[in-house]
C-alpha atoms as a PDB file:
ATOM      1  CA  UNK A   1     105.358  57.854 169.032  1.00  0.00           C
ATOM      2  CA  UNK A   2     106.592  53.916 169.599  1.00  0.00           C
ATOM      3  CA  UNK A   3     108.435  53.373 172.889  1.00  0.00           C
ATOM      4  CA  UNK A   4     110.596  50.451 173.828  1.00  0.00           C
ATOM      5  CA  UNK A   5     110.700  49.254 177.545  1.00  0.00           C
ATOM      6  CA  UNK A   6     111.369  45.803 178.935  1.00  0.00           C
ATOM      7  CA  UNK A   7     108.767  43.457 179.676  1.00  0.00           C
ATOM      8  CA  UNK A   8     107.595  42.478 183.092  1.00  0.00           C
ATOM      9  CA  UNK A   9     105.645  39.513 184.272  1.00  0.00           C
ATOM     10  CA  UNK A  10     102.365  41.286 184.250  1.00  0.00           C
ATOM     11  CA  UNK A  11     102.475  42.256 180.572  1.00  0.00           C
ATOM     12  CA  UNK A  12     102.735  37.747 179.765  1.00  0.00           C
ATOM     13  CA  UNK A  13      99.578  38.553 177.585  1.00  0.00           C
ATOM     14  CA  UNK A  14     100.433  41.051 175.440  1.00  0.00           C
ATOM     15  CA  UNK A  15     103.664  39.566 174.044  1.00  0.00           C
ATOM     16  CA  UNK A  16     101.584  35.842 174.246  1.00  0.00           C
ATOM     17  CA  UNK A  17      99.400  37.191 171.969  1.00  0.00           C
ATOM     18  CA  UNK A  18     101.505  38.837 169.628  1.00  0.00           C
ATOM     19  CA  UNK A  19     103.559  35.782 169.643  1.00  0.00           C
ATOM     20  CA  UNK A  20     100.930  33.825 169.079  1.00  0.00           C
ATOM     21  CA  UNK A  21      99.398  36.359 166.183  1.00  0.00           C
ATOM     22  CA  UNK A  22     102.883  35.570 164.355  1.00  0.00           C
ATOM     23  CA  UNK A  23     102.952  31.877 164.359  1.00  0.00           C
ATOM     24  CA  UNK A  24      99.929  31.986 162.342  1.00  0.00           C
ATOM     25  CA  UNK A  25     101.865  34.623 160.176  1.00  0.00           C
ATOM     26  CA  UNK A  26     104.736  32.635 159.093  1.00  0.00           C
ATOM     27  CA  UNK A  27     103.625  29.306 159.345  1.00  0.00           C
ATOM     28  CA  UNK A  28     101.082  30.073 157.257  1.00  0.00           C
ATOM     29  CA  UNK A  29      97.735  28.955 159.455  1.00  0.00           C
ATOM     30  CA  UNK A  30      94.572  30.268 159.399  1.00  0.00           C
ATOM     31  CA  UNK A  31      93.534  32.968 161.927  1.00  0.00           C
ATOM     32  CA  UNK A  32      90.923  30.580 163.178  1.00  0.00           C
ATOM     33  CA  UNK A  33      93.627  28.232 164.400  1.00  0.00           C
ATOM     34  CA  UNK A  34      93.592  27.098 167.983  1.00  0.00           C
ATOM     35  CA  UNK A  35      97.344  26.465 169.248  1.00  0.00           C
ATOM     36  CA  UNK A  36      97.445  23.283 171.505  1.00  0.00           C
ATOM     37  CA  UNK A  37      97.640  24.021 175.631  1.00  0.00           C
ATOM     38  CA  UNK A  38     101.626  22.394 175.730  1.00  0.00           C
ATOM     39  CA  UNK A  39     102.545  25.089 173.269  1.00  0.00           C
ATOM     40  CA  UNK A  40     100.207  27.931 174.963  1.00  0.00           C
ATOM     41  CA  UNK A  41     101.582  26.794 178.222  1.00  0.00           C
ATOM     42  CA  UNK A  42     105.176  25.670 177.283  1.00  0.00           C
ATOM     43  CA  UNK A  43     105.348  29.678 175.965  1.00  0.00           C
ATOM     44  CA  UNK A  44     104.155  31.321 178.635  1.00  0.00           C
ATOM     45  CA  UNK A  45     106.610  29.307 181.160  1.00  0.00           C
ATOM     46  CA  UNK A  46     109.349  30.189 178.671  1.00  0.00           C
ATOM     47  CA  UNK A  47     108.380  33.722 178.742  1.00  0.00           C
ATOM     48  CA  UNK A  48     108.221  33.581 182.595  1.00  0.00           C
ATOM     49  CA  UNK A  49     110.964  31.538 183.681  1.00  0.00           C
ATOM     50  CA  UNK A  50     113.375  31.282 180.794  1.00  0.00           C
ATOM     51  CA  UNK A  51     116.839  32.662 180.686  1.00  0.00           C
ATOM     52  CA  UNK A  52     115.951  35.434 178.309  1.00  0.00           C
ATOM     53  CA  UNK A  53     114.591  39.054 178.049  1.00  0.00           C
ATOM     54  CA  UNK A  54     111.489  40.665 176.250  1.00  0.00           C
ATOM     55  CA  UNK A  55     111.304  44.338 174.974  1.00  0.00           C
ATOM     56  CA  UNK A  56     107.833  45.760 174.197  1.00  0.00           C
ATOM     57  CA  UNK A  57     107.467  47.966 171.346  1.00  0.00           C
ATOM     58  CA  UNK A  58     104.344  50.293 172.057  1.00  0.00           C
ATOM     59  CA  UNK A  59     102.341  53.118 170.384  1.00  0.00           C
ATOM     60  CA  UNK A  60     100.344  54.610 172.765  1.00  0.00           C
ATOM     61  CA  UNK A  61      98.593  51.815 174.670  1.00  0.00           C
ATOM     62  CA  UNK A  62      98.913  49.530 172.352  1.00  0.00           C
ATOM     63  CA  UNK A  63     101.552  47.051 171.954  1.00  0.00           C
ATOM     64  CA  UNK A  64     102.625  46.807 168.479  1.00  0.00           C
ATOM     65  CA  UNK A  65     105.556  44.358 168.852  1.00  0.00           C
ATOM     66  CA  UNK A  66     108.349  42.506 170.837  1.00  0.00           C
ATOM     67  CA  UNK A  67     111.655  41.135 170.865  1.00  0.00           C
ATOM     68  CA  UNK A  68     113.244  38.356 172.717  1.00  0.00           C
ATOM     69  CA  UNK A  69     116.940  37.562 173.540  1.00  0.00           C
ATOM     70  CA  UNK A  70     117.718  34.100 174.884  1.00  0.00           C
ATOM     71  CA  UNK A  71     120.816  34.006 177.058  1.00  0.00           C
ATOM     72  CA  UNK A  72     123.149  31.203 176.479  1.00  0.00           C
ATOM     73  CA  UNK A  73     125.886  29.640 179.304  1.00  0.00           C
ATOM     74  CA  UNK A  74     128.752  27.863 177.241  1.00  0.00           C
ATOM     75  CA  UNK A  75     132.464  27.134 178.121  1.00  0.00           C
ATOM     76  CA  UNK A  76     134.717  30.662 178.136  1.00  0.00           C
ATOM     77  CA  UNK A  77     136.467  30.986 175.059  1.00  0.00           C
ATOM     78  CA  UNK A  78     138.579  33.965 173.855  1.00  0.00           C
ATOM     79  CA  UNK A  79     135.678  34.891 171.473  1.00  0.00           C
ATOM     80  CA  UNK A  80     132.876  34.681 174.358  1.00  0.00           C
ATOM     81  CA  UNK A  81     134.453  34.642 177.746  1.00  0.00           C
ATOM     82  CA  UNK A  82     130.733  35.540 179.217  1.00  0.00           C
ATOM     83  CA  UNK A  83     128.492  33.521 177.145  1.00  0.00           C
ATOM     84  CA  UNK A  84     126.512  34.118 174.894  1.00  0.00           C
ATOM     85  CA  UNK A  85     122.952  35.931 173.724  1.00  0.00           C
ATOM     86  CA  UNK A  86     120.938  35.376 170.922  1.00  0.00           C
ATOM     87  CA  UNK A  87     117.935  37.912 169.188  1.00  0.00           C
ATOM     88  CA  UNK A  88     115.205  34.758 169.053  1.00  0.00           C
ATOM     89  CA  UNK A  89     112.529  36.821 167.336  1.00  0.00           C
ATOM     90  CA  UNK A  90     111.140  39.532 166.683  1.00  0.00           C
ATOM     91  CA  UNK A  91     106.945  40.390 166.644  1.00  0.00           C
ATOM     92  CA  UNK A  92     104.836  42.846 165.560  1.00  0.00           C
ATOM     93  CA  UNK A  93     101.686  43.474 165.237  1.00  0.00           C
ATOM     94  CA  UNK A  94     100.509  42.739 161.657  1.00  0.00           C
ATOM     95  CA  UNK A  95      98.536  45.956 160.808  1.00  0.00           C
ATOM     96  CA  UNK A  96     102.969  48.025 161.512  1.00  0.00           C
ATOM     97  CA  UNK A  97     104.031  45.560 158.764  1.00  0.00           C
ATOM     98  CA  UNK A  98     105.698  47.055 155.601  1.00  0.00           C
ATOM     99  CA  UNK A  99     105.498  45.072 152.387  1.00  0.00           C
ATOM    100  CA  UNK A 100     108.232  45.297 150.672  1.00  0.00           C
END
């Protein structure tokens, strides 16, 4: 059974590495590739200390996938007197990917 919860600080590696496991994916790099340290560490501050939120998808113990929203401030409007969020991205794990 896959349960959703919200990530917490001490679960940084699992959504770091499924983030990471994705870049490959869709920018097409080998599994071998090693991702600089700005972008390894640039990530996890983002996951950390950015204005956004991260739900875990999990089977079991395993985490299978995530999802971020970034929040973003802007000027009230009629449309968006709060704000606004935005669905970034969302990860899985490779091996819960359908091919259509």
């Amino acid at each position: 059974m896959i349960d959703l919860r919200i990530a917490k600080q001490d679960d940084i590696d699992y959504f770091m590495s499924i983030r990471l496991e994705m870049l490959k994916v869709v920018n097409d790099l080998p599994e071998d590739y090693e991702y600089s340290d700005e972008m390894i560490n640039e990530s996890r501050d983002y996951f950390l200390n950015g204005d956004q939120i991260t739900v875990l998808a999990t089977d079991g113990d395993a985490v299978i996938g995530c999802a971020s929203m970034s929040f973003i401030r802007i000027m009230p409007t009629f449309d968006h007197p709060l704000g606004e969020c935005e669905i970034k991205e969302i990860l899985y794990a490779s091996v819960y990917c359908i091919k259509l």
